[in-house]
N, C-alpha and C. Protein backbone atom coordinates (compact mmCIF):
# COMPACT_ATOMS: atom_id res chain seq x y z
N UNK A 1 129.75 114.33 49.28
CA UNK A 1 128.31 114.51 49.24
C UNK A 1 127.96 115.83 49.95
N UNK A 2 127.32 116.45 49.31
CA UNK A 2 126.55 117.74 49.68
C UNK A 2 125.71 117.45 50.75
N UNK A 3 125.80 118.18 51.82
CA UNK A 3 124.68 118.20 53.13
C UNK A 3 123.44 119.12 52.22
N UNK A 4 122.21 118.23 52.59
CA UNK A 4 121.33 119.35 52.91
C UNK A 4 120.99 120.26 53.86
N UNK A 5 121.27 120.09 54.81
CA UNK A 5 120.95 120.40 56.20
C UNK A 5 121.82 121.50 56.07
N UNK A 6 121.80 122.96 56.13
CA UNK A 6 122.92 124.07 57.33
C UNK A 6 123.04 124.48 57.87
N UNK A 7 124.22 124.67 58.22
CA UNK A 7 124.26 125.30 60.01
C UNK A 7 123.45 125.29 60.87
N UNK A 8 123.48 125.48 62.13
CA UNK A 8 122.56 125.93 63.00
C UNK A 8 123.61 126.68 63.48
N UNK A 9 122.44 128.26 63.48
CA UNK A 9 122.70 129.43 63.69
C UNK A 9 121.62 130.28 64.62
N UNK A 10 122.53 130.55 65.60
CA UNK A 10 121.41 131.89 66.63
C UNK A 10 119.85 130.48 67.08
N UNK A 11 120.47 129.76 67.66
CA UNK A 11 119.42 128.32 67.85
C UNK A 11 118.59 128.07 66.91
N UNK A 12 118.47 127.84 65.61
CA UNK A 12 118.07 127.15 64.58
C UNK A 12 118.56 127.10 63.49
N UNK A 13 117.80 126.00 62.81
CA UNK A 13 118.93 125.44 61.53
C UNK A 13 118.38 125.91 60.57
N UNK A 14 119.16 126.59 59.53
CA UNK A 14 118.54 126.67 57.81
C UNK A 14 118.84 125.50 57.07
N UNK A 15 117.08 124.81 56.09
CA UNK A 15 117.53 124.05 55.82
C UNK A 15 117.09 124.67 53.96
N UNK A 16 117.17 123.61 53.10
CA UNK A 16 117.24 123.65 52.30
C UNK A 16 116.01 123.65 51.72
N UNK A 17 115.30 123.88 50.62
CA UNK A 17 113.45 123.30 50.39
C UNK A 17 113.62 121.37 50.66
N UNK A 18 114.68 121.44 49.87
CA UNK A 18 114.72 119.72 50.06
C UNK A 18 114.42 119.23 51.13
N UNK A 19 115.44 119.97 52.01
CA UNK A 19 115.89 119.17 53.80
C UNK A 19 114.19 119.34 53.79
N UNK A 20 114.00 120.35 54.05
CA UNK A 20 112.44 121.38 55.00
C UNK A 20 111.10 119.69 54.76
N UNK A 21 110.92 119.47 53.53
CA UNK A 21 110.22 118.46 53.07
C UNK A 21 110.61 117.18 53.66
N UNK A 22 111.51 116.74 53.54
CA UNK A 22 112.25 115.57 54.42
C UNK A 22 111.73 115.56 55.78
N UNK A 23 112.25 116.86 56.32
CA UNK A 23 111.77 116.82 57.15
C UNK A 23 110.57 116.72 58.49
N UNK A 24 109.69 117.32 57.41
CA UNK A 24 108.15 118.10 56.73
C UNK A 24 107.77 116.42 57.41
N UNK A 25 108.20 114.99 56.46
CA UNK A 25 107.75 114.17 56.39
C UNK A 25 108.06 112.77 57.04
N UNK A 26 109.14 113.00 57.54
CA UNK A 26 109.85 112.06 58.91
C UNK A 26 109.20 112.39 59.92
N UNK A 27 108.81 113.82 60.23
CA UNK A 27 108.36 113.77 62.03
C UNK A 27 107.19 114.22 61.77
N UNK A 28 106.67 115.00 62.74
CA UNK A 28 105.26 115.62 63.01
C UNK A 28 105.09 116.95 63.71
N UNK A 29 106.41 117.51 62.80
CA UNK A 29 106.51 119.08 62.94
C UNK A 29 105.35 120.24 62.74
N UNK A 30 105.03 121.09 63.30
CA UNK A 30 103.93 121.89 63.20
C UNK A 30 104.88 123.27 62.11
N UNK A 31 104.36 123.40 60.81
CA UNK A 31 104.49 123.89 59.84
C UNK A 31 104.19 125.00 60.17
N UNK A 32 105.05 126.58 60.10
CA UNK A 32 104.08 128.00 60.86
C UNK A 32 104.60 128.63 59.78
N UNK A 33 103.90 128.90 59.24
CA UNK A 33 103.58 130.15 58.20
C UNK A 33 103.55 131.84 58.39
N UNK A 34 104.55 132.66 58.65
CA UNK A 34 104.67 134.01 59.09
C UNK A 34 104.56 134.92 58.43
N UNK A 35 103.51 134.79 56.58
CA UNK A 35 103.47 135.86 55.92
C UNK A 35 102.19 136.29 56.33
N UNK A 36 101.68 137.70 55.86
CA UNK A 36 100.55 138.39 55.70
C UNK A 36 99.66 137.50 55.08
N UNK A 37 98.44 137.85 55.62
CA UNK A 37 97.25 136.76 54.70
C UNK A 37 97.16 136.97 53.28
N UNK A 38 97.23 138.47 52.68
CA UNK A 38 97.64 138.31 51.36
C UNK A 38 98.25 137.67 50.27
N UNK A 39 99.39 137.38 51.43
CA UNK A 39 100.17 136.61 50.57
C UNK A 39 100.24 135.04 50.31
N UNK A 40 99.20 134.69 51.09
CA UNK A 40 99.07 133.02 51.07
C UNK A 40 98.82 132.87 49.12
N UNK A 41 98.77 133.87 47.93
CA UNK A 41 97.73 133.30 47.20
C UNK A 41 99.28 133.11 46.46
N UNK A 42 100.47 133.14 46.83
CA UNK A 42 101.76 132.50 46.50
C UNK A 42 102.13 131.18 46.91
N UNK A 43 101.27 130.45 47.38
CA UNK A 43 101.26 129.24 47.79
C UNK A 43 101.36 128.96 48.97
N UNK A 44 100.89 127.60 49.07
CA UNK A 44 101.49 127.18 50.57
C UNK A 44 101.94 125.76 51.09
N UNK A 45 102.66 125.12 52.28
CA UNK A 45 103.04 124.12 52.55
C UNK A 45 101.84 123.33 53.64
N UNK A 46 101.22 122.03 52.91
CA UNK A 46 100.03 121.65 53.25
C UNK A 46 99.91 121.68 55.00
N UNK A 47 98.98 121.68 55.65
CA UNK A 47 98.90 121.52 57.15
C UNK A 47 99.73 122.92 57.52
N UNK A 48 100.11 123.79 57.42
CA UNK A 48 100.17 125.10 57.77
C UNK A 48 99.65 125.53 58.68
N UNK A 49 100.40 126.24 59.31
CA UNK A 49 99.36 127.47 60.80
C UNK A 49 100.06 128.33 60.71
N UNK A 50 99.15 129.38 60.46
CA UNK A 50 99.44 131.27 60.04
C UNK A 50 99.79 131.94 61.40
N UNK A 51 100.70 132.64 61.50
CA UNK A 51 100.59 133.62 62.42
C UNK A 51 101.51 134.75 61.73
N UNK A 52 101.13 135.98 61.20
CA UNK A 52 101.39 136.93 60.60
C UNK A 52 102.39 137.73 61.40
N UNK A 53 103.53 137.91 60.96
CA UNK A 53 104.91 138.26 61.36
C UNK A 53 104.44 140.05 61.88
N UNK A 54 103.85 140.40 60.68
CA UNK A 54 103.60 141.85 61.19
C UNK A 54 102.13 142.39 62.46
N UNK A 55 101.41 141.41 62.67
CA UNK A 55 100.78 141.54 63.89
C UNK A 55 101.41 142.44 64.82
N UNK A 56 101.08 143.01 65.69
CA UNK A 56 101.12 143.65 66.85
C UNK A 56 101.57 142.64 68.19
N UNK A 57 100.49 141.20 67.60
CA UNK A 57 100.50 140.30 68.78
C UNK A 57 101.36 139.22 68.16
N UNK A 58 102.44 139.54 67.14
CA UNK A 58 103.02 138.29 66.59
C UNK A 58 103.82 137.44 68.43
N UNK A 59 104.30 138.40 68.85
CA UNK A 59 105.09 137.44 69.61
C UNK A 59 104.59 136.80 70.84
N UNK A 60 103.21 137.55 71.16
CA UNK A 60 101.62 137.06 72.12
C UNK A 60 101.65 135.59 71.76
N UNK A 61 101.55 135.65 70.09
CA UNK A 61 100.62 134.71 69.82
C UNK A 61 102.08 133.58 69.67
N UNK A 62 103.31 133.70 69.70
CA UNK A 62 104.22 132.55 69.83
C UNK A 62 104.27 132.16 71.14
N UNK A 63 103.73 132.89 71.69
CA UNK A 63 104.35 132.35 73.47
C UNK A 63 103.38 131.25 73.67
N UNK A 64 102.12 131.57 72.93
CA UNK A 64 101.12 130.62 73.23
C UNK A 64 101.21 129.24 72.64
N UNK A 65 102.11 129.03 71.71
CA UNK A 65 102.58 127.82 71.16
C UNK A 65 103.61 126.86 72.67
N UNK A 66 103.67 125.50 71.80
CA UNK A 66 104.17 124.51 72.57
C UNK A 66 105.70 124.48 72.34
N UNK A 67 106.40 124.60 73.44
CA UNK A 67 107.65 125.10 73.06
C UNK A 67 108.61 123.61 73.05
N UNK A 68 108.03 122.26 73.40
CA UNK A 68 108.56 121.09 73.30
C UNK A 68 108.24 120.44 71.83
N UNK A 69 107.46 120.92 70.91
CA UNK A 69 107.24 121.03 69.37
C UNK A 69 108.19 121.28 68.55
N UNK A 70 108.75 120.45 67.73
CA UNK A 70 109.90 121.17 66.40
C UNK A 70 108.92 121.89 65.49
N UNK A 71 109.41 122.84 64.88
CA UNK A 71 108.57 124.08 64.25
C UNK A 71 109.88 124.31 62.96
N UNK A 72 108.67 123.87 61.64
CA UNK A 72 109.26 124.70 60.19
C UNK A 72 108.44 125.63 60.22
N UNK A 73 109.80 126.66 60.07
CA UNK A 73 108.91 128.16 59.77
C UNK A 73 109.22 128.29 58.22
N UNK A 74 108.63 129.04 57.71
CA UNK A 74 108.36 129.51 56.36
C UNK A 74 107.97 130.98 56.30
N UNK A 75 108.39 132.16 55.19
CA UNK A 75 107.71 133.25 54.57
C UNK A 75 108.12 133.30 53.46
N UNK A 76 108.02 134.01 52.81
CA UNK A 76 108.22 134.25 51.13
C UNK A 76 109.38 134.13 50.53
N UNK A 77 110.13 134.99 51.37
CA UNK A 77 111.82 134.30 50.86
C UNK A 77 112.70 133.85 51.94
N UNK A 78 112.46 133.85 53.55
CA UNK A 78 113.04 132.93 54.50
C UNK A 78 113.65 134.21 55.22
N UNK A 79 113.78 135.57 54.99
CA UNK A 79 113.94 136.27 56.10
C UNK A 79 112.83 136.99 57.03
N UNK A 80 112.01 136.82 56.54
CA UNK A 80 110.98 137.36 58.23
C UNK A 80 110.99 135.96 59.02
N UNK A 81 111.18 134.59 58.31
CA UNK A 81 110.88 133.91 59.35
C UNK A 81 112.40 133.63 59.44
N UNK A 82 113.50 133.35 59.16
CA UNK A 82 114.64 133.76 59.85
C UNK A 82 114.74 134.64 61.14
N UNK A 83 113.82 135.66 61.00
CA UNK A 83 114.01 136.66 62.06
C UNK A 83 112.88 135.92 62.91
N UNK A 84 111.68 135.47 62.97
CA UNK A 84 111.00 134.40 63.92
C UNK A 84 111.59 133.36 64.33
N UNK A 85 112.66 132.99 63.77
CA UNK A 85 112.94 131.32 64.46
C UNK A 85 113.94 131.96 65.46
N UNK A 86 115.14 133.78 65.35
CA UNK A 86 115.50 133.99 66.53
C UNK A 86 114.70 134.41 67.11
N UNK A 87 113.09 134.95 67.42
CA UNK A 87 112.75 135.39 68.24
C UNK A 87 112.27 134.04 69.22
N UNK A 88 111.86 132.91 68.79
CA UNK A 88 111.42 132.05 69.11
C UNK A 88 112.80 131.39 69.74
N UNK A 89 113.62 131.83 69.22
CA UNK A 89 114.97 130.84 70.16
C UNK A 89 115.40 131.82 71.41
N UNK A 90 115.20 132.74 71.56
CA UNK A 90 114.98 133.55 72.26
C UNK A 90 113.97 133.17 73.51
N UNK A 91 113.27 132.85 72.77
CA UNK A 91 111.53 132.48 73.56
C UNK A 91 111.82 131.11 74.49
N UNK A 92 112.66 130.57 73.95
CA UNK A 92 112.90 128.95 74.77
C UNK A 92 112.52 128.14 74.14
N UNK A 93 112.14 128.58 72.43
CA UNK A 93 112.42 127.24 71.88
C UNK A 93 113.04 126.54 71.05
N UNK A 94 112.97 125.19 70.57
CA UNK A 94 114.38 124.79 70.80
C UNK A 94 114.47 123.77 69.25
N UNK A 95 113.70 123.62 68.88
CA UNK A 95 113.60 122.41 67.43
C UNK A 95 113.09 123.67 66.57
N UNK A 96 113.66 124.44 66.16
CA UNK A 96 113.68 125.70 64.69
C UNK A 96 114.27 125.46 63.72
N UNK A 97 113.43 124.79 62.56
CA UNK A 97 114.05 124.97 61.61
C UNK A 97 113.37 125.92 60.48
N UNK A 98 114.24 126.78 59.17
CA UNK A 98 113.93 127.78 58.97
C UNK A 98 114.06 127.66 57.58
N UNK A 99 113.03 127.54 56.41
CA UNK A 99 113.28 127.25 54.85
C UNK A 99 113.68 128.49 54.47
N UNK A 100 114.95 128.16 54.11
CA UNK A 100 115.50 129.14 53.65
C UNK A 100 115.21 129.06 51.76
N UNK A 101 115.59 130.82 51.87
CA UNK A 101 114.89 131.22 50.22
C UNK A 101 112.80 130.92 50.62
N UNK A 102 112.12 130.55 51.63
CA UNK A 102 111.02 130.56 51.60
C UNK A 102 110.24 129.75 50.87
N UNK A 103 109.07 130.32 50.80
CA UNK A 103 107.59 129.94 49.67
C UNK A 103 107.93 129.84 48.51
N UNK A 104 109.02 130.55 47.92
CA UNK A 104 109.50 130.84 46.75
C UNK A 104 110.44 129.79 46.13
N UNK A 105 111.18 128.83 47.21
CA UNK A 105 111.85 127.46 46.81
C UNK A 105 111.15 126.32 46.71
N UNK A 106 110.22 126.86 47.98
CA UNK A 106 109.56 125.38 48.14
C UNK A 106 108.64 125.49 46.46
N UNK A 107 108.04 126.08 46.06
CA UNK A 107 107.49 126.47 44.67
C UNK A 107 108.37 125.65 43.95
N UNK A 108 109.62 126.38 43.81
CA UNK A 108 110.73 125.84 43.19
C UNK A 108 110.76 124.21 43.33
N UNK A 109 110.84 123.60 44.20
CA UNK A 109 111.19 122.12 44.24
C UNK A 109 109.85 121.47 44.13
N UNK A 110 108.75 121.94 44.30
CA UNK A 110 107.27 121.32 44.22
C UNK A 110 106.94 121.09 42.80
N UNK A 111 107.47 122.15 41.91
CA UNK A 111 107.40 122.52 40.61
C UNK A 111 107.92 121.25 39.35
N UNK A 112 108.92 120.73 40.47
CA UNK A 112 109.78 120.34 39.55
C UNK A 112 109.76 118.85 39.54
């Protein structure tokens, strides 16, 4: 049997669109959204909270988050927020998980 779940890497895990949803829906993870506001009109994962990767104050505005919170991050194809879940593991925190392939899978598996 195929894992959904992979690795955990650089303190967080890439998961799959599948896992991300599973997951999404077992706990009471705070969903963070790290694209440009533009780009929300590519969809989005319901209950969402934006904080725009390219801000000035992107990493202001993570410190101000709850760092005892598991956090799905999401962007368009899963590397800007790849690169947020290390800055955030960095940061001290510690439940990162990271949809990999992005907005663009979860599309994919919502679709289908």
């Amino acid at each position: 049997m195929i894992s959904l779940f992979k690795k955990r890497t650089a303190g967080f895990e890439q998961l799959s669109a599948e896992a991300f949803r599973t997951l999404q829906m077992k706990s009471n993870p705070i969903i963070l959204d790290v694209r440009s506001p533009e780009e929300l009109s590519e969809g989005i994962i319901p209950n969402y909270r934006q904080i725009n990767f390219f801000n000035t104050s992107f990493r202001e505005e993570l410190s101000r988050l709850d760092r005892s919170k598991s956090y799905l991050v999401y962007c368009r194809s899963g590397n800007r927020s790849r690169k947020a879940c290390k800055m955030m593991s960095s940061m001290g925190f510690e439940n990162l998980y990271n949809l990999a392939g992005g907005i663009q899978a979860w599309n994919a598996l919502v679709r289908n």
